[in-house]
N, C-alpha and C. Protein backbone atom coordinates (compact mmCIF):
# COMPACT_ATOMS: atom_id res chain seq x y z
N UNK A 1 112.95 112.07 79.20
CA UNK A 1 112.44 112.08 80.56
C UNK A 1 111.10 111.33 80.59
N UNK A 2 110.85 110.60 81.26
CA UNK A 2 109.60 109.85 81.68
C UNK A 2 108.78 110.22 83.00
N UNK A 3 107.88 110.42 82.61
CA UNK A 3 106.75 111.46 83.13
C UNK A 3 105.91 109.82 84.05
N UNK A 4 105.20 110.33 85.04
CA UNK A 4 104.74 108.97 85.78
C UNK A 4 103.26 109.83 85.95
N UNK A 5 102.48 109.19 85.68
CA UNK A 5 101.05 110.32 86.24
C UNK A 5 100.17 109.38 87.37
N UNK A 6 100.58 108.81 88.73
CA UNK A 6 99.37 108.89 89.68
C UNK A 6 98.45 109.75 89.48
N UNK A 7 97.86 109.11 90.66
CA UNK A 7 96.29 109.80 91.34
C UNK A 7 96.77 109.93 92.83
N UNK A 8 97.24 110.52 93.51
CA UNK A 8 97.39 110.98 94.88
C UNK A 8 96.42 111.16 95.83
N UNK A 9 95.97 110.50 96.77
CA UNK A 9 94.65 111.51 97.38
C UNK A 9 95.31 111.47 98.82
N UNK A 10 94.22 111.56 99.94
CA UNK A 10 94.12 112.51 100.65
C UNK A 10 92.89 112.25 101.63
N UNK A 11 92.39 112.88 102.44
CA UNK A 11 91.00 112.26 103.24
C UNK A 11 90.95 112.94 104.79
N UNK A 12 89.69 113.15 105.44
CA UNK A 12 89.60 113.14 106.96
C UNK A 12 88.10 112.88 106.59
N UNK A 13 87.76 112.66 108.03
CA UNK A 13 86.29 112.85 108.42
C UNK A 13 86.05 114.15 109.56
N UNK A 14 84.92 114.99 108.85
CA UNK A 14 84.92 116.34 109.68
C UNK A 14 83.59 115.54 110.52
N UNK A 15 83.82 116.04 111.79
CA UNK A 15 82.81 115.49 113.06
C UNK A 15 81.50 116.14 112.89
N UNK A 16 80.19 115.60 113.46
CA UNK A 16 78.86 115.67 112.88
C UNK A 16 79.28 117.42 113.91
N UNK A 17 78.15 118.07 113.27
CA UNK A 17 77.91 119.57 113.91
C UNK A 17 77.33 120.56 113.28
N UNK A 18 76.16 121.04 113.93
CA UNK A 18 75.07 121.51 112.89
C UNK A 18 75.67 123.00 112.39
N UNK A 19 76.33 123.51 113.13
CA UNK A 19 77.38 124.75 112.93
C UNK A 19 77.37 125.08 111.31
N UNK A 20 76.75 126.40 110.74
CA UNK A 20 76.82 126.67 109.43
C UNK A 20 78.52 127.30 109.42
N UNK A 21 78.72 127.14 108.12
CA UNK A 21 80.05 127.88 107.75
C UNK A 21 80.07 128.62 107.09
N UNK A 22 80.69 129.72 107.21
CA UNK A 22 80.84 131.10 106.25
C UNK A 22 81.99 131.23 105.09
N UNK A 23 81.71 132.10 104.47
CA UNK A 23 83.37 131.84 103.49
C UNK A 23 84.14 132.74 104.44
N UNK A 24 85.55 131.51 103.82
CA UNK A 24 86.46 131.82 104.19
C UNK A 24 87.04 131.13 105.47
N UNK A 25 85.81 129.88 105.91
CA UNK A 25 86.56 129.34 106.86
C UNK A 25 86.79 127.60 106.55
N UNK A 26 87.76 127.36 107.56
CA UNK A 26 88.57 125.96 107.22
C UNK A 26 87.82 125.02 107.59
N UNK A 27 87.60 124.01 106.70
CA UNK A 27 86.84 122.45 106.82
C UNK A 27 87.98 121.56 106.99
N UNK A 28 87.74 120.95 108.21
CA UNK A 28 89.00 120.39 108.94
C UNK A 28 88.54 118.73 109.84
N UNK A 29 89.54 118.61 110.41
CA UNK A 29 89.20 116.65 111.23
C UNK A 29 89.02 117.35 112.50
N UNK A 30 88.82 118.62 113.03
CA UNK A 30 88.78 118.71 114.44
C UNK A 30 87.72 120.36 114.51
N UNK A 31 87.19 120.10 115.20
CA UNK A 31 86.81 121.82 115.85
C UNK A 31 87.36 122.11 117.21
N UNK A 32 88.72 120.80 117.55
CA UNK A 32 89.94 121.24 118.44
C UNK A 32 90.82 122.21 117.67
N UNK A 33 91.21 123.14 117.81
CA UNK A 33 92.63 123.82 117.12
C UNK A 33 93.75 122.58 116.92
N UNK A 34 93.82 122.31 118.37
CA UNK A 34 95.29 121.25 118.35
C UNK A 34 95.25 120.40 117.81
N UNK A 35 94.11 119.75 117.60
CA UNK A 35 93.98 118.42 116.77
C UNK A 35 93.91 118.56 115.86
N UNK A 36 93.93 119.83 115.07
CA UNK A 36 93.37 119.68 113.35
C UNK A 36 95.29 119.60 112.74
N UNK A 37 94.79 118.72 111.58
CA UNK A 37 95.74 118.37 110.64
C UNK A 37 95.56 118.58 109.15
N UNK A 38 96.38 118.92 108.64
CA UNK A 38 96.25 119.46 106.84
C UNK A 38 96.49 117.70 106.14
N UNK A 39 95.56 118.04 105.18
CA UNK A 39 95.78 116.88 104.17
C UNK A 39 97.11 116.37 103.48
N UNK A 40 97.48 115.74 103.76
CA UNK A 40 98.63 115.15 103.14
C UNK A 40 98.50 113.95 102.00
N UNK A 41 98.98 114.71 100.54
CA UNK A 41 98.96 113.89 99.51
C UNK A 41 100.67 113.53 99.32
N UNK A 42 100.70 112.37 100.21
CA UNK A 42 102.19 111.18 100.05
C UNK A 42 102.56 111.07 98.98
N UNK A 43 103.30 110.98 98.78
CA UNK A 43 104.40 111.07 97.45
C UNK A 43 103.86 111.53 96.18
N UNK A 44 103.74 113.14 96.01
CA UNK A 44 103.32 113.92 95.00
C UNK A 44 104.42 113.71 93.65
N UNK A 45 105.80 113.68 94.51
CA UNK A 45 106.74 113.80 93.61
C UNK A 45 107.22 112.28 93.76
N UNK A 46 108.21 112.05 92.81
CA UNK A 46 108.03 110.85 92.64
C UNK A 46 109.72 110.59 93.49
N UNK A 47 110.37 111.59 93.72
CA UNK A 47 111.67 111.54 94.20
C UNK A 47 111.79 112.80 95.07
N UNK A 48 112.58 112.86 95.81
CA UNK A 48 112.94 113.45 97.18
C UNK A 48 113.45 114.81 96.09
N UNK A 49 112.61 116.16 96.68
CA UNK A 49 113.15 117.27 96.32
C UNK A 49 113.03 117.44 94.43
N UNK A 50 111.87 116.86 93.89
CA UNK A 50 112.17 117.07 92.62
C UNK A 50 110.46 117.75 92.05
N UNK A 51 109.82 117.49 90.90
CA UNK A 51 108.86 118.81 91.07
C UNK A 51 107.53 117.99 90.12
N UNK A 52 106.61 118.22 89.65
CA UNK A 52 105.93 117.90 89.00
C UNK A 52 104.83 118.75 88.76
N UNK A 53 103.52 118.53 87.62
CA UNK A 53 102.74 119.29 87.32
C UNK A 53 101.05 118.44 87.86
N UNK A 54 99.89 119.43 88.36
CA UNK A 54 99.17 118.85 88.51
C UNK A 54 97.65 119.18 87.73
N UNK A 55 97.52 118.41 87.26
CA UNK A 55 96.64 118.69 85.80
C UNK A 55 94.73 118.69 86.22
N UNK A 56 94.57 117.84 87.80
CA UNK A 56 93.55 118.33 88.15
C UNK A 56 93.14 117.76 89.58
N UNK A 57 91.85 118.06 90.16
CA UNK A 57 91.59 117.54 91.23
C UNK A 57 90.05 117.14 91.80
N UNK A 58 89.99 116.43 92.25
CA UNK A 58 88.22 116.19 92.38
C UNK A 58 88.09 116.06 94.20
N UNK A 59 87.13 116.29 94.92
CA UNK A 59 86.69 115.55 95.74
C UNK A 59 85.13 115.15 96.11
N UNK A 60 85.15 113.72 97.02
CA UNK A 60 84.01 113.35 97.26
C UNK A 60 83.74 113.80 98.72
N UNK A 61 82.60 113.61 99.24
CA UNK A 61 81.54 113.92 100.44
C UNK A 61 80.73 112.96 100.25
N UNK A 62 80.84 112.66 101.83
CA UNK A 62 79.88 111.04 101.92
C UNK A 62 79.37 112.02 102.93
N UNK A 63 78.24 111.39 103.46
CA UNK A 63 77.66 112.05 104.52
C UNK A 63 77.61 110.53 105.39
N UNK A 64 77.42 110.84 106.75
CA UNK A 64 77.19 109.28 107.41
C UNK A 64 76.32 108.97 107.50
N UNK A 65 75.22 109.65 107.48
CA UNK A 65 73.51 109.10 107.30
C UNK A 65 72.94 110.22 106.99
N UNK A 66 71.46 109.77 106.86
CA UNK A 66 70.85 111.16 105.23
C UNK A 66 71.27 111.69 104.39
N UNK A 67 70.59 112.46 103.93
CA UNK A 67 71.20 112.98 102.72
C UNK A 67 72.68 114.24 102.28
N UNK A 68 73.19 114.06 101.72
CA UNK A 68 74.71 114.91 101.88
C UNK A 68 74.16 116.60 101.46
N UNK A 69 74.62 117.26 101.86
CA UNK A 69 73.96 119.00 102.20
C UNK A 69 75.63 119.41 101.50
N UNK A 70 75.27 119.71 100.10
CA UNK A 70 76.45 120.30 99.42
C UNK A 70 76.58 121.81 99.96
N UNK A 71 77.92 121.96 99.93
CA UNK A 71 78.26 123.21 99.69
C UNK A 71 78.50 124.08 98.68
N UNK A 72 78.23 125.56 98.75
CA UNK A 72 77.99 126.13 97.19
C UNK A 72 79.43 126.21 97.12
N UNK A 73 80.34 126.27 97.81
CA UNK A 73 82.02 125.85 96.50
C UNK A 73 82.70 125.60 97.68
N UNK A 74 83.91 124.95 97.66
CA UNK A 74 85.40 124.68 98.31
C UNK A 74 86.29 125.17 97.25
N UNK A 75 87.24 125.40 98.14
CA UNK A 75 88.64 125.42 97.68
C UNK A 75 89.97 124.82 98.21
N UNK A 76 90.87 124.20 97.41
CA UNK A 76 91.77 123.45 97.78
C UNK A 76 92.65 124.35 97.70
N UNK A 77 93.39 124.27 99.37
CA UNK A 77 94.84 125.28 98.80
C UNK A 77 96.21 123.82 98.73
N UNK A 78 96.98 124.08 98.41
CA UNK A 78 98.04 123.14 98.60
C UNK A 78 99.58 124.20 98.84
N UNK A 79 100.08 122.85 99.43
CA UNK A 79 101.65 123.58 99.86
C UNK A 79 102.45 122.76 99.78
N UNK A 80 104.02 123.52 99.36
CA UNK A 80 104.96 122.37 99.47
C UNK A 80 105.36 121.86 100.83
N UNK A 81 105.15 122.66 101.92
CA UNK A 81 105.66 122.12 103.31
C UNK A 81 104.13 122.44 104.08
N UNK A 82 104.28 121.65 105.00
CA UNK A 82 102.88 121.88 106.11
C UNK A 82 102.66 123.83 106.59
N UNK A 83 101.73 124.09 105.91
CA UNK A 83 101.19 125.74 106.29
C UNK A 83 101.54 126.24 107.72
N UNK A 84 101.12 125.10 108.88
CA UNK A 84 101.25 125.70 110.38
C UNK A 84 102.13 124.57 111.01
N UNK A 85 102.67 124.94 112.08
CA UNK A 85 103.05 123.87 112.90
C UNK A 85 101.89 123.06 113.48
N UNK A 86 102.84 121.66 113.88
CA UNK A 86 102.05 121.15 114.33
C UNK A 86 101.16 121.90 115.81
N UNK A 87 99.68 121.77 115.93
CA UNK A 87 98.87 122.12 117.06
C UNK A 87 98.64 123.91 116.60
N UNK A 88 99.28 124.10 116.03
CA UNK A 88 98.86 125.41 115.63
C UNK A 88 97.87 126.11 114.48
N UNK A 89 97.05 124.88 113.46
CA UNK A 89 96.33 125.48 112.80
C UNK A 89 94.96 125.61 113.68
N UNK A 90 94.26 126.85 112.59
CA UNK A 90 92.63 127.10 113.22
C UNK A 90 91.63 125.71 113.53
N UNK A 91 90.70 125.69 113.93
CA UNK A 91 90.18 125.22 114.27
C UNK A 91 89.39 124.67 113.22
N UNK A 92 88.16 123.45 112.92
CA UNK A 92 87.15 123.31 111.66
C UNK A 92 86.22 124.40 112.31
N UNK A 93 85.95 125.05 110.93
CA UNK A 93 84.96 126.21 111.02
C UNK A 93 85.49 127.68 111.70
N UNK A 94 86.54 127.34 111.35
CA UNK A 94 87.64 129.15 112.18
C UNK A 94 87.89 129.67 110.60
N UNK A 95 88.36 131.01 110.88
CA UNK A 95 88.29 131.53 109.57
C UNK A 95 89.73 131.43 109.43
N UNK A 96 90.44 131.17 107.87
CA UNK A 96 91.80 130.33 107.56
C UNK A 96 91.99 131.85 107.04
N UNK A 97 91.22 132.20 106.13
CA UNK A 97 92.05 133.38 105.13
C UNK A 97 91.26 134.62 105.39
N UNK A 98 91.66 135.46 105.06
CA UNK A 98 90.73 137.13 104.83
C UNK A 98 91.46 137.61 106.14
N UNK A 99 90.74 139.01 106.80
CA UNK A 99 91.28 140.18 107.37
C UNK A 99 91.51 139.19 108.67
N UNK A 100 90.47 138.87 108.86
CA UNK A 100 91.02 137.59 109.96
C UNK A 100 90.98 135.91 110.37
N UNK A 101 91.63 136.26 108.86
CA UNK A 101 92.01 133.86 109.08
C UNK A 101 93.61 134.11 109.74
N UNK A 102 93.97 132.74 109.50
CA UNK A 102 95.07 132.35 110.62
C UNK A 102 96.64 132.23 109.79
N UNK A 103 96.12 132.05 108.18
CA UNK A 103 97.03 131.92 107.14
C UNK A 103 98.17 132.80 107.48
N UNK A 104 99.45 132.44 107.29
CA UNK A 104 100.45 133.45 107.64
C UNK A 104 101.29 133.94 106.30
N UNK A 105 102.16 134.73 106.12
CA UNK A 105 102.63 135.05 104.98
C UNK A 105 104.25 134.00 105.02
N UNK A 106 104.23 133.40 105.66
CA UNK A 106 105.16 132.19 105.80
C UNK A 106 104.20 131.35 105.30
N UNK A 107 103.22 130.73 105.41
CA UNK A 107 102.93 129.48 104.55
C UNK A 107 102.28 129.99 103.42
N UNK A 108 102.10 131.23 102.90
CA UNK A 108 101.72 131.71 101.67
C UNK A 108 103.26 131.68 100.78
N UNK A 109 104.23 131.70 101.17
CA UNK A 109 105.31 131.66 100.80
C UNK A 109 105.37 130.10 99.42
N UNK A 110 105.01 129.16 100.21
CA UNK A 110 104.74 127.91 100.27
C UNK A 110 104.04 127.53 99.23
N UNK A 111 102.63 128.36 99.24
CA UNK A 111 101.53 127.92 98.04
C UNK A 111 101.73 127.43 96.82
N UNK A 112 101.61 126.65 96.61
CA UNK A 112 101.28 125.78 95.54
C UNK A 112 100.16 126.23 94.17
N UNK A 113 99.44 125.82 94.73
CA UNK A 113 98.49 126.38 94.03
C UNK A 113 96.92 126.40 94.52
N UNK A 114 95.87 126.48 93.73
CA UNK A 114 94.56 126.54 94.57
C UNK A 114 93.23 125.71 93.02
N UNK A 115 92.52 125.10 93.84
CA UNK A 115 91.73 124.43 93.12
C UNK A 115 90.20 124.11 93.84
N UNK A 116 89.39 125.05 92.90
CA UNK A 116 88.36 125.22 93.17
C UNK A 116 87.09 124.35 92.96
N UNK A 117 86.35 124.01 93.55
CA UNK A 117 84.78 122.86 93.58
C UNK A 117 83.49 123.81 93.24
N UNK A 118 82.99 123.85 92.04
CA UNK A 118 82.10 124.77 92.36
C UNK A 118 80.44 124.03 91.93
N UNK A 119 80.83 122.78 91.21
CA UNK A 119 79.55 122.14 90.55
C UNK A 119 79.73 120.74 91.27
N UNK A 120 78.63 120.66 92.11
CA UNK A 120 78.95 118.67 92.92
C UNK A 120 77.74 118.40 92.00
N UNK A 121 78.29 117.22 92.16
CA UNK A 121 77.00 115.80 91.08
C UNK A 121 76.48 114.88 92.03
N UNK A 122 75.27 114.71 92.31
CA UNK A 122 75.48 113.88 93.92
C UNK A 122 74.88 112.43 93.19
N UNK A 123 75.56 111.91 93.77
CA UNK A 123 74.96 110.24 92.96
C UNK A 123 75.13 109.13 93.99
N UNK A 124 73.51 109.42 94.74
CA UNK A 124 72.84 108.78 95.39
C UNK A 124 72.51 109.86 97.05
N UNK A 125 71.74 109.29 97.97
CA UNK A 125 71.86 110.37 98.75
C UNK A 125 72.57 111.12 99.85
N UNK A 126 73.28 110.40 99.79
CA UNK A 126 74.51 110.79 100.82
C UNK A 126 76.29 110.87 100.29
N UNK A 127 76.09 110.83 98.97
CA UNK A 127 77.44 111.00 98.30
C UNK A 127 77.35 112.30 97.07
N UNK A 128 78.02 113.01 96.98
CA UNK A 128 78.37 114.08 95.98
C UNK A 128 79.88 114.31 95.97
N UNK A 129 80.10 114.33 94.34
CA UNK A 129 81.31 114.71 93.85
C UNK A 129 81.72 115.84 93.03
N UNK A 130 82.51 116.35 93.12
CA UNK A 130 83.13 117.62 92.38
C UNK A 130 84.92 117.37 91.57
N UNK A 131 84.94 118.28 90.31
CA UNK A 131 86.03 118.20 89.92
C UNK A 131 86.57 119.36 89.80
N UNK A 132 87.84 119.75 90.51
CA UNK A 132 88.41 121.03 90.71
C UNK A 132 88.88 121.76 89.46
N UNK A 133 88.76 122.92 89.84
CA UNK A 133 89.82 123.48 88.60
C UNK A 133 90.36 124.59 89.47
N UNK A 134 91.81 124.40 88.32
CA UNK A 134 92.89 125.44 88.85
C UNK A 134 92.57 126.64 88.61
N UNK A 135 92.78 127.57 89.64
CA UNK A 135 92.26 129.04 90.07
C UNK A 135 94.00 129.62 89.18
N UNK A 136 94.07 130.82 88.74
CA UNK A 136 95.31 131.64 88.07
C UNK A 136 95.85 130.70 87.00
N UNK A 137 96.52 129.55 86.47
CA UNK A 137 96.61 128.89 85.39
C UNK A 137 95.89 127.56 84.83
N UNK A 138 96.02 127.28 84.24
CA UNK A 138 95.43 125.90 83.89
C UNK A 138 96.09 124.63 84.27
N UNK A 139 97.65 124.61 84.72
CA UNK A 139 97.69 123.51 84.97
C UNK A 139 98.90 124.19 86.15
N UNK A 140 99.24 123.24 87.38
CA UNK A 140 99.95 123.96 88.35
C UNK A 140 100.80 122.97 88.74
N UNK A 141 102.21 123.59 88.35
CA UNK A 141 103.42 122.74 88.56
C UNK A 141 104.14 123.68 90.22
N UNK A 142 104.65 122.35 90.54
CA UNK A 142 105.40 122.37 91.88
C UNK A 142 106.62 121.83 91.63
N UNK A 143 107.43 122.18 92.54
CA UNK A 143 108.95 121.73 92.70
C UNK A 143 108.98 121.66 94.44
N UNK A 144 109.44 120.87 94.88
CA UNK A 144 109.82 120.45 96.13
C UNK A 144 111.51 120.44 96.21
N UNK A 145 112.24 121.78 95.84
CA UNK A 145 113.43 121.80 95.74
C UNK A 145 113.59 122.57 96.64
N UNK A 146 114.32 122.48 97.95
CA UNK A 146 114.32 123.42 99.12
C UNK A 146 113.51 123.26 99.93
N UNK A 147 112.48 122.47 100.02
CA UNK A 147 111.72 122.07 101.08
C UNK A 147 111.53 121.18 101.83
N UNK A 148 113.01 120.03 101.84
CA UNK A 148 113.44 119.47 102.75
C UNK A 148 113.89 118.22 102.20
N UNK A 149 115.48 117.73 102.50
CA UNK A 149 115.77 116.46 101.97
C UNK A 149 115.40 115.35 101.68
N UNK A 150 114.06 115.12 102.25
CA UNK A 150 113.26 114.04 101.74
C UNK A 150 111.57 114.42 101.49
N UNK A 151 111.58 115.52 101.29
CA UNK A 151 110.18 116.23 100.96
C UNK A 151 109.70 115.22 99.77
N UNK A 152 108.84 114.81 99.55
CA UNK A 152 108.07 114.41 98.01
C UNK A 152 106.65 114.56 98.52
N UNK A 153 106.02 115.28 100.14
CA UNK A 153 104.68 115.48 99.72
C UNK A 153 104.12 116.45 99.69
N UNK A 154 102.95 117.02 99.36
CA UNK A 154 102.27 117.98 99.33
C UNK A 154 101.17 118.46 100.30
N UNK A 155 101.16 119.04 101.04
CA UNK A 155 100.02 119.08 101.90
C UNK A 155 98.62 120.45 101.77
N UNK A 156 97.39 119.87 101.96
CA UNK A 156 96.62 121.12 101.55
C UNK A 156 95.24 121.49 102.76
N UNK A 157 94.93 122.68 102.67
CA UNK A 157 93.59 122.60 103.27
C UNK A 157 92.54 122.95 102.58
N UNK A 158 91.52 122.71 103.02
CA UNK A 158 90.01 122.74 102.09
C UNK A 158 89.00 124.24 103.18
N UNK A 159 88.33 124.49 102.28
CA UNK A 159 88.04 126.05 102.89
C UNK A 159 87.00 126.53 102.14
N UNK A 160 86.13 127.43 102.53
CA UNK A 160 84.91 127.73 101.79
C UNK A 160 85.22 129.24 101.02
N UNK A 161 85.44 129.18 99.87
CA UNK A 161 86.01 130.64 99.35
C UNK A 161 84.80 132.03 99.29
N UNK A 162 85.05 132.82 98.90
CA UNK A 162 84.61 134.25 99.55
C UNK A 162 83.04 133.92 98.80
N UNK A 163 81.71 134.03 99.14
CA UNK A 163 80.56 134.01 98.57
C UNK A 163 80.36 132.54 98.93
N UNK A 164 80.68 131.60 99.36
CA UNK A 164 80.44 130.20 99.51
C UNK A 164 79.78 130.00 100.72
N UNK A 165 79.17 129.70 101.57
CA UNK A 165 78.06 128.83 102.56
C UNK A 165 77.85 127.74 102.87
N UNK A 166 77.70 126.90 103.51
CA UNK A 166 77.69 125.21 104.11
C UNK A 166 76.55 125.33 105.23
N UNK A 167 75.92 124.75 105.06
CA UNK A 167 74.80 124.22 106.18
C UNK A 167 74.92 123.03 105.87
N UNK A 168 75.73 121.87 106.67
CA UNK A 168 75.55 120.36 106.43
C UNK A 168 75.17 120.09 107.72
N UNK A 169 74.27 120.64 108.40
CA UNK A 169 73.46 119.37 109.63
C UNK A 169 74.23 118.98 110.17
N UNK A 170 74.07 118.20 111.26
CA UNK A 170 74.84 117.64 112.19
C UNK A 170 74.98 116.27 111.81
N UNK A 171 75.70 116.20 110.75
CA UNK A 171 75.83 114.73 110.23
C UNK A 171 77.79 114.76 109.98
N UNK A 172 78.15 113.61 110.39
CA UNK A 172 79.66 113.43 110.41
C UNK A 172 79.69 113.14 108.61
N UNK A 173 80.60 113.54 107.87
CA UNK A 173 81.65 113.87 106.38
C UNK A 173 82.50 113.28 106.39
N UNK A 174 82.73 112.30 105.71
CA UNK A 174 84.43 111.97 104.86
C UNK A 174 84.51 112.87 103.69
N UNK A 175 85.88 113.03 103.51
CA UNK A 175 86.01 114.42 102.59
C UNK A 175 87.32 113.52 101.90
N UNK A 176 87.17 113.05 100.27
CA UNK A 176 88.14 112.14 99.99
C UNK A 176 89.05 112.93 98.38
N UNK A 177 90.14 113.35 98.90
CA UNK A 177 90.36 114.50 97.91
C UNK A 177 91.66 113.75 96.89
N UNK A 178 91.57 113.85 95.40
CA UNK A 178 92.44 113.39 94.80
C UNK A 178 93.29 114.16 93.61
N UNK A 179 94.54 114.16 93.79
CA UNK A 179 95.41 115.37 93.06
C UNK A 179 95.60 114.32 91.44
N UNK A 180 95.97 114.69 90.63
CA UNK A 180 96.12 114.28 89.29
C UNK A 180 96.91 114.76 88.64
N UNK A 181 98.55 113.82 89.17
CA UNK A 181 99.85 114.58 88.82
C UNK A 181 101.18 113.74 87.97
N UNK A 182 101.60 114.98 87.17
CA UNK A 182 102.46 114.33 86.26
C UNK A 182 103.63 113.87 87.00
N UNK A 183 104.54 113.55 87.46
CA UNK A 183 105.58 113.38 88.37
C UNK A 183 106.88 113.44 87.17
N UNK A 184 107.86 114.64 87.27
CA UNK A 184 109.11 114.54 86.78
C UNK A 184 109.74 113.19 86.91
């Protein structure tokens, strides 16, 4: 068997807004509900309905002017099918998980896995990077078998986990996220 290992990524820009964030809520392209959309990493798998392992993940934060205002951690969740319907996820800065996020036990069904940011390196002043690690195993394999005849992508959201905080100013974010996967 021959193993293929891309780099997959992923991306939005969250809109400038001085709004602090608490853990536990979703960093998103909208503080519309209807407009927000989950990250989509395009062809995870390398064939329709088949599975692979993902060995790690990093993302960057640009800020659009001044200096970039890290957050003390993110977390990446990922899924084999989109978590909400379309127009139906929370809002940026609504709470996704805990007694009252929006997460349902239908797209927990789904989960993939989860990959955590907890050390950014900022190199220069408006850019910082982080490299994830997998939360419960060390390396997190997926199968896209049953999740739709031409499924091969993965989709995820980014979220501030329990003890985490964000004060980034009212400065607009690109958020550029990249999966690091073996492909069956």
């Amino acid at each position: 068997m021959t193993m293929f290992t891309p780099r997959v990524t992923a991306g939005f820009t969250r809109a400038a807004s001085a709004t602090a964030y608490a853990a536990l809520d979703l960093v998103a392209n909208s503080t519309t509900a209807a407009d927000v959309a989950p990250l989509v990493f395009a062809k995870a798998a390398r064939r329709a309905q088949s599975s692979g392992t993902i060995s790690g993940a990093s993302v960057v934060l640009e800020a659009a002017s001044g200096s970039v205002a890290m957050p003390s951690a993110l977390e990446l969740l990922l899924f084999r099918a989109a978590p909400f319907a379309d127009g139906a996820y929370p809002a940026d800065n609504a709470p996704l998980v805990g007694a009252s996020g929006a997460l349902t036990e239908a797209a927990l069904k789904n989960l993939v896995g989860r990959f955590q940011f907890t050390s950014f390196l900022q190199g220069g002043a408006a850019v910082a990077q982080a490299a994830g690690q997998p939360i419960d195993r060390a390396i997190t394999p997926f199968s896209l078998y049953g999740a739709g005849e031409t499924a091969r992508d993965l989709y995820g959201l980014l979220y501030l986990p329990t003890g985490a905080s964000w004060t980034p100013g009212n400065v607009a974010y690109d958020f550029s996220l990249a999966l690091d996967v073996y492909q069956d």
